[in-house]
C-alpha atoms as a PDB file:
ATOM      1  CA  UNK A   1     -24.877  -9.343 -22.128  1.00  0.00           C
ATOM      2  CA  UNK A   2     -23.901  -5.623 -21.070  1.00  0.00           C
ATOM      3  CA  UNK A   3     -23.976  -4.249 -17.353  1.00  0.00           C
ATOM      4  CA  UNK A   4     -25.902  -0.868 -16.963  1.00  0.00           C
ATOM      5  CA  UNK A   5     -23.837   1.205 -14.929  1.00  0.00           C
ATOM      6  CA  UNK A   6     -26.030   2.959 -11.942  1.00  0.00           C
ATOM      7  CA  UNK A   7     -25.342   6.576 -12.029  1.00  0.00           C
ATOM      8  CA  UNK A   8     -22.868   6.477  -9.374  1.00  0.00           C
ATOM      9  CA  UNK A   9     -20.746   4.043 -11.100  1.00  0.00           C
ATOM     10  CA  UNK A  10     -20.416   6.238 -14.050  1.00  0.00           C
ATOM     11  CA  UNK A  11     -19.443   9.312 -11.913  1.00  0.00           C
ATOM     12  CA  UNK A  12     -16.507   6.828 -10.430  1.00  0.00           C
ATOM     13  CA  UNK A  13     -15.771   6.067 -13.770  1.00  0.00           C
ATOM     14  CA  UNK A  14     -15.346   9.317 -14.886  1.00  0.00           C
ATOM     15  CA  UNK A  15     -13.054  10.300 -12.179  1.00  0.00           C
ATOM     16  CA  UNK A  16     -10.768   8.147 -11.894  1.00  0.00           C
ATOM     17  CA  UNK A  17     -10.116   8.575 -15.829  1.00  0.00           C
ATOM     18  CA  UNK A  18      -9.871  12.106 -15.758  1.00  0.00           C
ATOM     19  CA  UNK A  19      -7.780  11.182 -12.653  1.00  0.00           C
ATOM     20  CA  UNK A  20      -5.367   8.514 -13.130  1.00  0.00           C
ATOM     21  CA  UNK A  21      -2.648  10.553 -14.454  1.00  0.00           C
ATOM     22  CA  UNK A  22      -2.944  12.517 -10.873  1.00  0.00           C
ATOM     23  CA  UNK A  23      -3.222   9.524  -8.738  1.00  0.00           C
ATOM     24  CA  UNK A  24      -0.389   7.768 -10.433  1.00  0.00           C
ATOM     25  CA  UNK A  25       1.865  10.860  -9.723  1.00  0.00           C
ATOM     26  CA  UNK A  26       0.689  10.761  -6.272  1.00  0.00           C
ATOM     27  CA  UNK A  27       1.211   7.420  -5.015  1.00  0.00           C
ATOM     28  CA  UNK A  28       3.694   4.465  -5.991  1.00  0.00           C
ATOM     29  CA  UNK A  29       3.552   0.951  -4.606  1.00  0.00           C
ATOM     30  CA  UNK A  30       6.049  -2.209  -4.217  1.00  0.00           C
ATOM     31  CA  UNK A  31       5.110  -5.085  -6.140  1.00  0.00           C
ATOM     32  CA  UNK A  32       6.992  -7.561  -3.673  1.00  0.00           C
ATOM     33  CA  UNK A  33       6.057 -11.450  -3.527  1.00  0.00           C
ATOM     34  CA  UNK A  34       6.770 -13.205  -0.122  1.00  0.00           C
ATOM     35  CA  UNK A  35       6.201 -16.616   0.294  1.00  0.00           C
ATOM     36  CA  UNK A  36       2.605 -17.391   1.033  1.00  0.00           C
ATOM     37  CA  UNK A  37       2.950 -18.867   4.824  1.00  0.00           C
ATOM     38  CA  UNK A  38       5.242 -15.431   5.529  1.00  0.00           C
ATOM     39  CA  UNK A  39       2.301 -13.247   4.054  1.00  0.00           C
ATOM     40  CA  UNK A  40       0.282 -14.924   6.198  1.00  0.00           C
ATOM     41  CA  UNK A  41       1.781 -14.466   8.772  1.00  0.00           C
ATOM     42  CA  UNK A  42       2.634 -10.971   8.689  1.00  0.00           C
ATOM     43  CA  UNK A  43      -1.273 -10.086   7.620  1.00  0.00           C
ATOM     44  CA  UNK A  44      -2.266 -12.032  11.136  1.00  0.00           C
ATOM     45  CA  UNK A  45      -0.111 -10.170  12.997  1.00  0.00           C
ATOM     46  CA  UNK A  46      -1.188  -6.661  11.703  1.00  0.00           C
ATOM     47  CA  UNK A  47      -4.923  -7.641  11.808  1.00  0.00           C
ATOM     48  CA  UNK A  48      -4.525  -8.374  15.749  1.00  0.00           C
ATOM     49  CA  UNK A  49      -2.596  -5.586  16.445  1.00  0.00           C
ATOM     50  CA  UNK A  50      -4.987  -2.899  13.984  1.00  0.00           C
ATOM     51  CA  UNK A  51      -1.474  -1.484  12.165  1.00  0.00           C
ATOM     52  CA  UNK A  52      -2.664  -0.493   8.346  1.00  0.00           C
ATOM     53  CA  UNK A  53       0.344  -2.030   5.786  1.00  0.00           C
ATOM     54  CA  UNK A  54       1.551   1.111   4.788  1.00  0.00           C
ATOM     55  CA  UNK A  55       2.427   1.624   8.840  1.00  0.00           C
ATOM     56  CA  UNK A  56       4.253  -1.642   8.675  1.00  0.00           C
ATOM     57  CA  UNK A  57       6.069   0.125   5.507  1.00  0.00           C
ATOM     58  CA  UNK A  58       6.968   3.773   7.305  1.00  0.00           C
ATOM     59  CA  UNK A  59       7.877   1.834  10.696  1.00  0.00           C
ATOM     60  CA  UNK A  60      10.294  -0.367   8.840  1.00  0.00           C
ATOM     61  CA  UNK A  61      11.795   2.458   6.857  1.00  0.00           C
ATOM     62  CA  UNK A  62      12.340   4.489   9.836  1.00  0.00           C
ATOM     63  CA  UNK A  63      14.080   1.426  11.882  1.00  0.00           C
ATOM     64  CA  UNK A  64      16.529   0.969   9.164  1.00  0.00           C
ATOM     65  CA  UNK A  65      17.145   4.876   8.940  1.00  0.00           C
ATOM     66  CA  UNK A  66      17.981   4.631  12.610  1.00  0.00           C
ATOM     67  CA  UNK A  67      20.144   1.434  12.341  1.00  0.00           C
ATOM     68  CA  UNK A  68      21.989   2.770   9.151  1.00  0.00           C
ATOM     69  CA  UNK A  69      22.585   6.090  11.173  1.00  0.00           C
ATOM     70  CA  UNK A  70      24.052   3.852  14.137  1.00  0.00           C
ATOM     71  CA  UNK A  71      25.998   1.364  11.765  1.00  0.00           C
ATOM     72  CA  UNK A  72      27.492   4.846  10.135  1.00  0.00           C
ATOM     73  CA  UNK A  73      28.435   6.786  13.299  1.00  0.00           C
ATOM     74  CA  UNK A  74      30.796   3.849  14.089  1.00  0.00           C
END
């Protein structure tokens, strides 16, 4: 059995192939595991406090800038 795409979906379709080259250029990711109670955890935490992931990613990276900086300096 074969899905008809709505018109929509084929215009998404399209883009993102003519796309993908772009976007992969554009953006990287880290494919990280944590253990699952840890992911958990963290997830909680930035749902209660409304901080997007990629925050928790720039904050962190800037905080160990700063302590390297310090730890250097010494």
């Amino acid at each position: 059995m074969t899905k008809t795409m709505t018109p929509k979906q084929r215009a998404r379709q399209k883009y993102e192939v003519v796309h993908k080259e772009e976007r992969e250029q554009a953006t990287k990711q880290f494919n990280t595991r944590l253990p699952s109670d840890e992911y958990e955890e963290i997830v909680a935490f930035l749902k209660k406090h409304g901080i997007p992931k990629v925050d928790l990613i720039r904050i962190g990276y800037g905080t160990l800038l700063e302590n390297y900086k310090e730890i250097k300096q010494k």
